[in-house]
C-alpha atoms as a PDB file:
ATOM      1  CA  UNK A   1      33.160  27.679  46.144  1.00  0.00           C
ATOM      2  CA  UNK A   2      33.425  24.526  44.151  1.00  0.00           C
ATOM      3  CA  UNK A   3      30.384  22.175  43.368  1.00  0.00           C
ATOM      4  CA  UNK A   4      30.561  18.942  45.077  1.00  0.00           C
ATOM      5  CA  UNK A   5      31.554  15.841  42.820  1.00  0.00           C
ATOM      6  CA  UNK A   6      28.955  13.770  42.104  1.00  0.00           C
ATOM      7  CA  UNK A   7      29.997  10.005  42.473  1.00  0.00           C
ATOM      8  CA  UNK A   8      31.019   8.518  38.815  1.00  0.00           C
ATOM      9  CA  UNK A   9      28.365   5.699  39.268  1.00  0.00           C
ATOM     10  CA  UNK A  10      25.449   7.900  39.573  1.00  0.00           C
ATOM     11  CA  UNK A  11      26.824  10.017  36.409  1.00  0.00           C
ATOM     12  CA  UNK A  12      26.981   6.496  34.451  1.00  0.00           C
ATOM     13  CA  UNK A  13      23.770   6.009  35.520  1.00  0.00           C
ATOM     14  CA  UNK A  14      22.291   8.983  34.358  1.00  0.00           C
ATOM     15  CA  UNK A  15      24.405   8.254  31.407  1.00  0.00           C
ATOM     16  CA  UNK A  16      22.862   4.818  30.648  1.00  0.00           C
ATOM     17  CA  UNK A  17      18.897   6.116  31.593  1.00  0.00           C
ATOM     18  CA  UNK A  18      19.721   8.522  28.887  1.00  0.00           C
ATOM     19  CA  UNK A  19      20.846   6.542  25.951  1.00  0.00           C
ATOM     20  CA  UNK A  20      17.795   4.140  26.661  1.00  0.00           C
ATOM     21  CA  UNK A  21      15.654   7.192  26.674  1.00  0.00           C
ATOM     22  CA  UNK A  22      16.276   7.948  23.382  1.00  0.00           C
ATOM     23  CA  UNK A  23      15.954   4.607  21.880  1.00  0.00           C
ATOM     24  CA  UNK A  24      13.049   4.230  23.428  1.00  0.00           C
ATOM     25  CA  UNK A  25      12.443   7.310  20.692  1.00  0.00           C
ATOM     26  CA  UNK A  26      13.461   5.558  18.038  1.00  0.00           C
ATOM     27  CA  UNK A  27      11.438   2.547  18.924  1.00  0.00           C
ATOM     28  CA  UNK A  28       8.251   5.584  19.201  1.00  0.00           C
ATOM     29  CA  UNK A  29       9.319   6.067  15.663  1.00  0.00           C
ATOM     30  CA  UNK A  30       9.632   2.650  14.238  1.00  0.00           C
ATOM     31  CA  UNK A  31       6.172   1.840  15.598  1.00  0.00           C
ATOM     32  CA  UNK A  32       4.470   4.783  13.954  1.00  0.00           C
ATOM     33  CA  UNK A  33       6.188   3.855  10.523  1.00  0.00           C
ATOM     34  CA  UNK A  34       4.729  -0.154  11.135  1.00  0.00           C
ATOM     35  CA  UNK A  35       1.049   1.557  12.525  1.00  0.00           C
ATOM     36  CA  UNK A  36       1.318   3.984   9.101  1.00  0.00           C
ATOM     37  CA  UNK A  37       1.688   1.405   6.992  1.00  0.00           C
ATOM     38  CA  UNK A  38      -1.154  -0.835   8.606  1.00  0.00           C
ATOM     39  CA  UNK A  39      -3.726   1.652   7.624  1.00  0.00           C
ATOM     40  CA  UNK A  40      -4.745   1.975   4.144  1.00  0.00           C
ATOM     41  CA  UNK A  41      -7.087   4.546   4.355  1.00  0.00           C
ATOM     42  CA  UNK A  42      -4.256   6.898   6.053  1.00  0.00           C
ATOM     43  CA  UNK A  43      -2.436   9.908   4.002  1.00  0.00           C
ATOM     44  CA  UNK A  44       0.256   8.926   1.680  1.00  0.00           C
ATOM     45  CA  UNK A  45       3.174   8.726   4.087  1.00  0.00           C
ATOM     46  CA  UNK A  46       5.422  11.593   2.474  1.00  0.00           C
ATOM     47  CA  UNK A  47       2.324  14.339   2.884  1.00  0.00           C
ATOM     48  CA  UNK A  48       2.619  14.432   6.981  1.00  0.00           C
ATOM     49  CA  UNK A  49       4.540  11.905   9.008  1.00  0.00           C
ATOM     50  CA  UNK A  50       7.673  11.305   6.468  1.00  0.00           C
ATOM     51  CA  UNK A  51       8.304  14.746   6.628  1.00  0.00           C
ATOM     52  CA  UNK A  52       8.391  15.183  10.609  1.00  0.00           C
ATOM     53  CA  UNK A  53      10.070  11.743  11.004  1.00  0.00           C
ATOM     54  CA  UNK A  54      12.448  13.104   8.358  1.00  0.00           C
ATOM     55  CA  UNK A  55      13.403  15.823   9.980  1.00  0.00           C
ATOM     56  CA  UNK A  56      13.880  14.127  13.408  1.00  0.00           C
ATOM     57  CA  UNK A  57      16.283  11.413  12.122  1.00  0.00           C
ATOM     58  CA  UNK A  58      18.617  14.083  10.598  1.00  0.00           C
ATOM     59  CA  UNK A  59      18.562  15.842  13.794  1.00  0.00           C
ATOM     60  CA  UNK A  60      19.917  12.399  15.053  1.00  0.00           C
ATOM     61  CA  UNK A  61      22.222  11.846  12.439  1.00  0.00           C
ATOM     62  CA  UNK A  62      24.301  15.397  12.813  1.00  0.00           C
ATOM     63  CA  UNK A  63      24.487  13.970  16.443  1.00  0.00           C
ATOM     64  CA  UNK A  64      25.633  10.490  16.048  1.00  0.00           C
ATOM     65  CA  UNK A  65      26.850  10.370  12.769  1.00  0.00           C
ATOM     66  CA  UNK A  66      29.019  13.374  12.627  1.00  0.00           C
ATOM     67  CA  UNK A  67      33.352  12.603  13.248  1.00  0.00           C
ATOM     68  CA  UNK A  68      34.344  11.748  16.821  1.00  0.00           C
ATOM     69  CA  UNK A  69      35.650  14.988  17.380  1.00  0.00           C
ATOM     70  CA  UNK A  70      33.676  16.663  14.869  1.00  0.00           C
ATOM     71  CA  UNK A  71      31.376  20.157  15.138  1.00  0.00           C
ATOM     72  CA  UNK A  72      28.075  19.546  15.354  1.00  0.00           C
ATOM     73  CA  UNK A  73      25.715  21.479  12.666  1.00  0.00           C
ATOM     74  CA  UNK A  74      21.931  21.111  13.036  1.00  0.00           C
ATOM     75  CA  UNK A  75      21.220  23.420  10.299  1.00  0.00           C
ATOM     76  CA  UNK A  76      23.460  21.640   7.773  1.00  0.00           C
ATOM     77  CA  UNK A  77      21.326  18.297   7.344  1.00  0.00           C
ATOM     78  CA  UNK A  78      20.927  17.171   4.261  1.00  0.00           C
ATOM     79  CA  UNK A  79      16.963  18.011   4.045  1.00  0.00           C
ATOM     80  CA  UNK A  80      16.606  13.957   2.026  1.00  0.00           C
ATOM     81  CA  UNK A  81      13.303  14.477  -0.314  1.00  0.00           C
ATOM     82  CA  UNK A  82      14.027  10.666  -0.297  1.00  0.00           C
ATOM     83  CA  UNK A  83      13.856   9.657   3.150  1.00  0.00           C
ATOM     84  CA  UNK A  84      10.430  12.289   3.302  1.00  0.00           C
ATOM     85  CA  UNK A  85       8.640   9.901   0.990  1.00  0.00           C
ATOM     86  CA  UNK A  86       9.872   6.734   1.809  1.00  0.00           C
ATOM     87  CA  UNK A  87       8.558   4.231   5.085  1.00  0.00           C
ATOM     88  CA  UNK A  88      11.263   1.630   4.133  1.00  0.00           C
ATOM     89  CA  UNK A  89      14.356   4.188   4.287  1.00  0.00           C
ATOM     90  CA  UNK A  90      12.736   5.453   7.462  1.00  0.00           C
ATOM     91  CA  UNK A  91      13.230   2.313   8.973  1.00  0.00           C
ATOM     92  CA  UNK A  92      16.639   1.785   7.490  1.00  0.00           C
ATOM     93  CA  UNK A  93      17.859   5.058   9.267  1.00  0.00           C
ATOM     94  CA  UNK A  94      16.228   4.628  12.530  1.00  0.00           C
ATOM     95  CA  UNK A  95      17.861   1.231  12.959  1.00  0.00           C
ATOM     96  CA  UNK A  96      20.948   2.647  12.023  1.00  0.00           C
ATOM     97  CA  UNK A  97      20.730   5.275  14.499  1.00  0.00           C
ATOM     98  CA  UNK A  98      19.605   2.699  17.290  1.00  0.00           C
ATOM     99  CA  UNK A  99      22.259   0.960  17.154  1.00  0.00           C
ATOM    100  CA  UNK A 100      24.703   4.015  17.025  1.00  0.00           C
ATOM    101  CA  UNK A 101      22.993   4.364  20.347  1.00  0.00           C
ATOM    102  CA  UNK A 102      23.556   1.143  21.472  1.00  0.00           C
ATOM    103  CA  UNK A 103      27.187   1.485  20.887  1.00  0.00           C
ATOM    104  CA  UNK A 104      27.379   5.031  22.073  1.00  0.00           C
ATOM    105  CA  UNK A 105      29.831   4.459  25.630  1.00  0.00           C
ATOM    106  CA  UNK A 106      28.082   6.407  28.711  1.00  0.00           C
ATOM    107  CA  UNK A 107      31.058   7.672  30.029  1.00  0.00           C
ATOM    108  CA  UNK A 108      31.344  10.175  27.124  1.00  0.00           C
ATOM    109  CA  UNK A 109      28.608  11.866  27.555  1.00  0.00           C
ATOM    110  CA  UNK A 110      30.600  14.898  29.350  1.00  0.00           C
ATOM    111  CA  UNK A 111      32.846  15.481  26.074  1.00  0.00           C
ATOM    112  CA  UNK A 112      32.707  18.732  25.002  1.00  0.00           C
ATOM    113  CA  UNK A 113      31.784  19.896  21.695  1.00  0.00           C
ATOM    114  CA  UNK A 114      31.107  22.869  19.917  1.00  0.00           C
ATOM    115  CA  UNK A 115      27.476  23.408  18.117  1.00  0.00           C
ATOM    116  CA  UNK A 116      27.347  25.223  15.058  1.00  0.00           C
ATOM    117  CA  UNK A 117      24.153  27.287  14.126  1.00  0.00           C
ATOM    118  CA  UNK A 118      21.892  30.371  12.058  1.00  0.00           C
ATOM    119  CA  UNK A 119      20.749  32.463  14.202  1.00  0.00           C
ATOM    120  CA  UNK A 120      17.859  35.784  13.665  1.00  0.00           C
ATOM    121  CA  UNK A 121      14.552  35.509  12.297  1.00  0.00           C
ATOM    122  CA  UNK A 122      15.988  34.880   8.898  1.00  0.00           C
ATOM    123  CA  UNK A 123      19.353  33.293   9.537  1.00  0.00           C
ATOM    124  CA  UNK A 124      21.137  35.846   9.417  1.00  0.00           C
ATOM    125  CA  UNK A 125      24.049  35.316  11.399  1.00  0.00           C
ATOM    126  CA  UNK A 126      26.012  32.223  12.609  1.00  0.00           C
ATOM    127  CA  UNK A 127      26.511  31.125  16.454  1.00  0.00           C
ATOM    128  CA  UNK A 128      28.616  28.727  17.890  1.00  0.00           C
ATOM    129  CA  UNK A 129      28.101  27.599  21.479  1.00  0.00           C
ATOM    130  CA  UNK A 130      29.833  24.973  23.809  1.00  0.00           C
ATOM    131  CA  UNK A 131      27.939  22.187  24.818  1.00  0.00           C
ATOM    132  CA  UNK A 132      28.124  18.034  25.368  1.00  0.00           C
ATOM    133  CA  UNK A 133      27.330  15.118  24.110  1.00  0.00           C
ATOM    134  CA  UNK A 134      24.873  14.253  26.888  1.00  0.00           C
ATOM    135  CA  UNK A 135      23.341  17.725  26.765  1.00  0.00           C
ATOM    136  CA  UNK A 136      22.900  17.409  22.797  1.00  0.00           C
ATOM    137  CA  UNK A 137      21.039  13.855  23.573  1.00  0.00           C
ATOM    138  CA  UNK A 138      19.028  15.882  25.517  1.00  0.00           C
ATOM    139  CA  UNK A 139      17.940  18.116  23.234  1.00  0.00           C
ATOM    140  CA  UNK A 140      17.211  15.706  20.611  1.00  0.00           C
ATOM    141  CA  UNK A 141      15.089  13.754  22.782  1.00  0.00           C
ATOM    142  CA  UNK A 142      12.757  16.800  23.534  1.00  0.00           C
ATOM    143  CA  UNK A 143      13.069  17.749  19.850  1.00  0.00           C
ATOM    144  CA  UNK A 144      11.731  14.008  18.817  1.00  0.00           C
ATOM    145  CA  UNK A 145       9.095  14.435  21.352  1.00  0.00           C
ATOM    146  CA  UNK A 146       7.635  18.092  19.899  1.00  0.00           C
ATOM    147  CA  UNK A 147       7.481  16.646  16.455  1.00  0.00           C
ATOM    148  CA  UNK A 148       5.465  13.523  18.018  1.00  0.00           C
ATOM    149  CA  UNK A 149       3.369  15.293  19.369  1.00  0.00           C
ATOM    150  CA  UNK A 150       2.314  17.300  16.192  1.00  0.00           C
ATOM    151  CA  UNK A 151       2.172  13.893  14.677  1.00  0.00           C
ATOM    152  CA  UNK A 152       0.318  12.279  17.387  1.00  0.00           C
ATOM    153  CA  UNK A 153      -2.826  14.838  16.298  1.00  0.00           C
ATOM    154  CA  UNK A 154      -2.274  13.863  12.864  1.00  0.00           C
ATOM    155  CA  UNK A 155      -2.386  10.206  13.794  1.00  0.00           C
ATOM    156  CA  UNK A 156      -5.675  10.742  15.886  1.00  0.00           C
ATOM    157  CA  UNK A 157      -7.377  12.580  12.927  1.00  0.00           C
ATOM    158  CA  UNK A 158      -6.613   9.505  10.583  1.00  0.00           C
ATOM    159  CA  UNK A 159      -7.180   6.215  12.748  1.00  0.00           C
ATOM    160  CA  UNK A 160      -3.098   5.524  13.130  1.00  0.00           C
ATOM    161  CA  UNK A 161      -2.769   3.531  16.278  1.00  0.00           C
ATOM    162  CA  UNK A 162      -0.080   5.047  18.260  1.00  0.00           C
ATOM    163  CA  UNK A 163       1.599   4.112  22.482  1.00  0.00           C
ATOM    164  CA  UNK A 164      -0.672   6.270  24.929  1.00  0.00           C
ATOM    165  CA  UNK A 165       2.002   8.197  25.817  1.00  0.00           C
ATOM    166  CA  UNK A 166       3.485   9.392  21.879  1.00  0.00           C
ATOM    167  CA  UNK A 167       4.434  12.760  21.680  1.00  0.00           C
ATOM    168  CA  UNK A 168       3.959  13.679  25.758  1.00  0.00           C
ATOM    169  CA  UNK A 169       6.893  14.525  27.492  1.00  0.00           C
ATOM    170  CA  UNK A 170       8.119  12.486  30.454  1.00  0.00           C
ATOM    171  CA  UNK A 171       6.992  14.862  33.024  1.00  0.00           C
ATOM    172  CA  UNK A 172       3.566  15.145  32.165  1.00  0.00           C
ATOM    173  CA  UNK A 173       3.084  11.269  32.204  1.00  0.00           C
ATOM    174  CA  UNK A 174       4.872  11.666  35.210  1.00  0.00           C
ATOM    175  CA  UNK A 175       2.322  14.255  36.382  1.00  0.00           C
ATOM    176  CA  UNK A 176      -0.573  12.535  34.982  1.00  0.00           C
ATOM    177  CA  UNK A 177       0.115   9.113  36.755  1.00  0.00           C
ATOM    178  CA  UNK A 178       0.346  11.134  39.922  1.00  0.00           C
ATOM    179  CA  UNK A 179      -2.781  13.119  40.117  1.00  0.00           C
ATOM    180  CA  UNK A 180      -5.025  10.170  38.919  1.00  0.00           C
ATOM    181  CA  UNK A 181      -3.183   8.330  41.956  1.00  0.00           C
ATOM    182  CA  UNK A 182      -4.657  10.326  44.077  1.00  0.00           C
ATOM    183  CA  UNK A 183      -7.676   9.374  45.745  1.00  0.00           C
ATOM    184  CA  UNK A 184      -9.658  12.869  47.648  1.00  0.00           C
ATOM    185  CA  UNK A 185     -10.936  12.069  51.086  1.00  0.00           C
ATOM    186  CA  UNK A 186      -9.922   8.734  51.552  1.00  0.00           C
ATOM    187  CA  UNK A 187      -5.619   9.115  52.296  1.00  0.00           C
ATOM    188  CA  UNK A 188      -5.153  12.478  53.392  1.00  0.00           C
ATOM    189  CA  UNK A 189      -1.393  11.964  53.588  1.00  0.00           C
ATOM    190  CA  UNK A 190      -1.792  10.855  49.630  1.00  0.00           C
ATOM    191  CA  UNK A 191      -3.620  13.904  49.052  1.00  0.00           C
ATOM    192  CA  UNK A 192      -0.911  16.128  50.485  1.00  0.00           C
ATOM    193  CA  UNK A 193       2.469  14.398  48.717  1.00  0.00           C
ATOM    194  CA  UNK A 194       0.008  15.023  45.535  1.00  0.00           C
ATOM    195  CA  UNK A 195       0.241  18.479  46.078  1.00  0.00           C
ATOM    196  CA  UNK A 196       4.289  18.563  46.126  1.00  0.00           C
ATOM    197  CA  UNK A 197       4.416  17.223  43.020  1.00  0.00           C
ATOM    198  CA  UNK A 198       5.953  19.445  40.111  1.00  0.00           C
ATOM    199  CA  UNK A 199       3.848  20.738  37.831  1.00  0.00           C
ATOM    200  CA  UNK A 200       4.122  19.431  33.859  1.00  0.00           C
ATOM    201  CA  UNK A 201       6.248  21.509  31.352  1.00  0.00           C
END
């Protein structure tokens, strides 16, 4: 039996929520850079949070910046000791890539595309897997998010102002706001949708 369609408006929809999700991201990551900068008694920016943000922008980059009909490679960023130790090409990149997202057209997020990787504990052997642009800005949206959250720790440790909800995924806020809305013994019918809601990830 087929699946039922779903109605082209609510996939453009989902579309569009999901291309402001992840420049919502990249703001996340432009802020820290600002926040890093703001605090001289912090780290030197290329021992802890240039390398993490590093690594998340070439994520974004094999994404975005690959050819239109290109294979995407995760594996084969460029690893930039440049971009590790440097706030000001940090920002460079990440406004680059936000405005590849802003020109990024929601109705391609079904195309198909085919996702090179190393595979085995060592990389020993190569993969390639199906998959879609939507589903790969998926990913790299919960990939951004681990990496804050390791950095959101860091930033903690060393007085680097950072939004309340870096590095949590979107569930658990979701989950959080929930619970703390409800209010024991006072709404029991509050109490009870409380206890339908899905747990956090």
């Amino acid at each position: 039996m087929s699946s039922p369609r779903i109605p082209a408006e609510v996939v453009r929809s989902d579309a569009d929520r999901l291309l402001h999700f992840n420049r919502l991201l990249i703001d996340q990551a432009l802020s820290l850079v600002d926040a890093h900068e703001e605090v001289p008694a912090a780290p030197a920016y290329g021992e802890y949070v240039g390398p993490h943000l590093r690594h998340v922008i070439e994520h974004y980059e094999a994404l975005l910046l690959r050819d239109a009909d290109g294979e995407l490679d995760y594996d084969q960023r460029p690893r930039d000791g440049a971009l590790d130790q440097s706030p000001g090409l940090a920002q460079v990149r990440l406004r680059a890539l936000k405005q590849h997202l802003d020109g990024a057209a929601a109705y391609a997020m079904d195309r198909p595309i085919l996702v090179r990787g190393q595979g085995g504990v060592t990389g020993e052997f190569d993969f390639a897997m199906r998959s879609s642009i939507g589903r790969e800005l998926v990913f790299v949206a919960s990939h951004a998010i681990h990496h804050f959250a390791l950095l959101r720790l860091h930033c903690q440790q060393h007085g680097i102002p950072t939004d309340p909800d870096f590095g949590r995924a979107p569930s658990t806020v979701a989950h959080a706001m929930a619970v703390t809305s409800c209010t024991p013994s006072i709404e029991p019918r509050k109490e009870l949708a409380c206890l339908t809601v899905p747990s956090a990830a």
